[in-house]
Protein backbone atom coordinates (compact mmCIF):
# COMPACT_ATOMS: atom_id res chain seq x y z
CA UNK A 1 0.00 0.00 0.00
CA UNK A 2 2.91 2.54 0.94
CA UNK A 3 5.00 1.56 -2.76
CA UNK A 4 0.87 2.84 -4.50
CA UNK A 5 0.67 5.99 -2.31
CA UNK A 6 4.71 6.85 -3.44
CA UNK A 7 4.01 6.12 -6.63
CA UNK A 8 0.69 8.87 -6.26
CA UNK A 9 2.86 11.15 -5.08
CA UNK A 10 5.28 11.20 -7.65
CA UNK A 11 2.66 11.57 -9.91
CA UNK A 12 1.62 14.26 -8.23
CA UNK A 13 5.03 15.96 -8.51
CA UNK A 14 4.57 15.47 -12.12
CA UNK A 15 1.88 17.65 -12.67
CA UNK A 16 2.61 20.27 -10.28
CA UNK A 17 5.95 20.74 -11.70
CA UNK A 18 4.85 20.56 -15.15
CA UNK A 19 1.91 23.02 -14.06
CA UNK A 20 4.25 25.79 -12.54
CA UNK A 21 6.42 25.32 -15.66
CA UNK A 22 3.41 25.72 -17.80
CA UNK A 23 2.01 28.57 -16.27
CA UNK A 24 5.57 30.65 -15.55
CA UNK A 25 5.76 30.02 -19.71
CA UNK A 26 2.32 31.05 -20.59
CA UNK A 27 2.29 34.51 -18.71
CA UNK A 28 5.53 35.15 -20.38
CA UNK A 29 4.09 34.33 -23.41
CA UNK A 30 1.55 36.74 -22.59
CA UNK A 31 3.72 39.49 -21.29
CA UNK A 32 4.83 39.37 -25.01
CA UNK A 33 1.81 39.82 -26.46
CA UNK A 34 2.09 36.70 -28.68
CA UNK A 35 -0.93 36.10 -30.57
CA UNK A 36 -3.26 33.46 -29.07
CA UNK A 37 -3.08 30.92 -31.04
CA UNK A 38 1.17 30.57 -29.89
CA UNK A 39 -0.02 30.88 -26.55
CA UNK A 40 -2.88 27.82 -26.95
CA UNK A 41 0.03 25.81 -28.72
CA UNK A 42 2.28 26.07 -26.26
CA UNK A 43 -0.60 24.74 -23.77
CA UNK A 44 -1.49 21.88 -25.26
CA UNK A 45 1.67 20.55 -26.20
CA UNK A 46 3.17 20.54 -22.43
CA UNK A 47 -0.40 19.24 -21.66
CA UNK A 48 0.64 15.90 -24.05
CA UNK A 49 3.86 15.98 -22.19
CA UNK A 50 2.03 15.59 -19.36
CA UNK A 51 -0.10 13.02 -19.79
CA UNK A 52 2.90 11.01 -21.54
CA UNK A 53 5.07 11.43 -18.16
CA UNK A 54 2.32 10.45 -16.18
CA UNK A 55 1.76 7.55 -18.79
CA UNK A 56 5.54 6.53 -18.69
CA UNK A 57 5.32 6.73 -14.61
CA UNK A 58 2.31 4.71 -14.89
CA UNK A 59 3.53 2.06 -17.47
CA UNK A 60 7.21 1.75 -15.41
CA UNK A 61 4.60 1.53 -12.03
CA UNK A 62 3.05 -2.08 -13.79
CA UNK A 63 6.50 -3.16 -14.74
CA UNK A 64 7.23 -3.17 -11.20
CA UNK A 65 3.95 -5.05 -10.24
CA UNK A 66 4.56 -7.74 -12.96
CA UNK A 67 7.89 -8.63 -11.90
């Protein structure tokens, strides 16, 4: 039960580092005055990278399990 709840938490670190770095980016974006559409970009692609760390974590979490 204690390896699932570590593993939470690191996925928790995940997105709150990968939120801070997403918003510190975005309101420099915006401080810029780049047009919209750069600034949406920008959001969604370090949303995928999200969601494939948390994938990787996740797939490396049932490696663990099945061996």
């Amino acid at each position: 039960m204690d390896i699932e709840r570590k593993d939470m938490s690191e996925l928790t670190d995940i997105d709150r580092i990968i939120n801070r770095h997403i918003a510190r980016l975005l309101s420099e974006l915006e401080e810029a005055n780049c047009p919209a559409i750069y600034i949406q970009a920008v959001k969604s692609k370090l949303s995928w990278l999200r969601a494939d760390l948390n994938d990787m974590k996740g797939t490396e979490h049932e490696r663990s399990y099945n061996q």
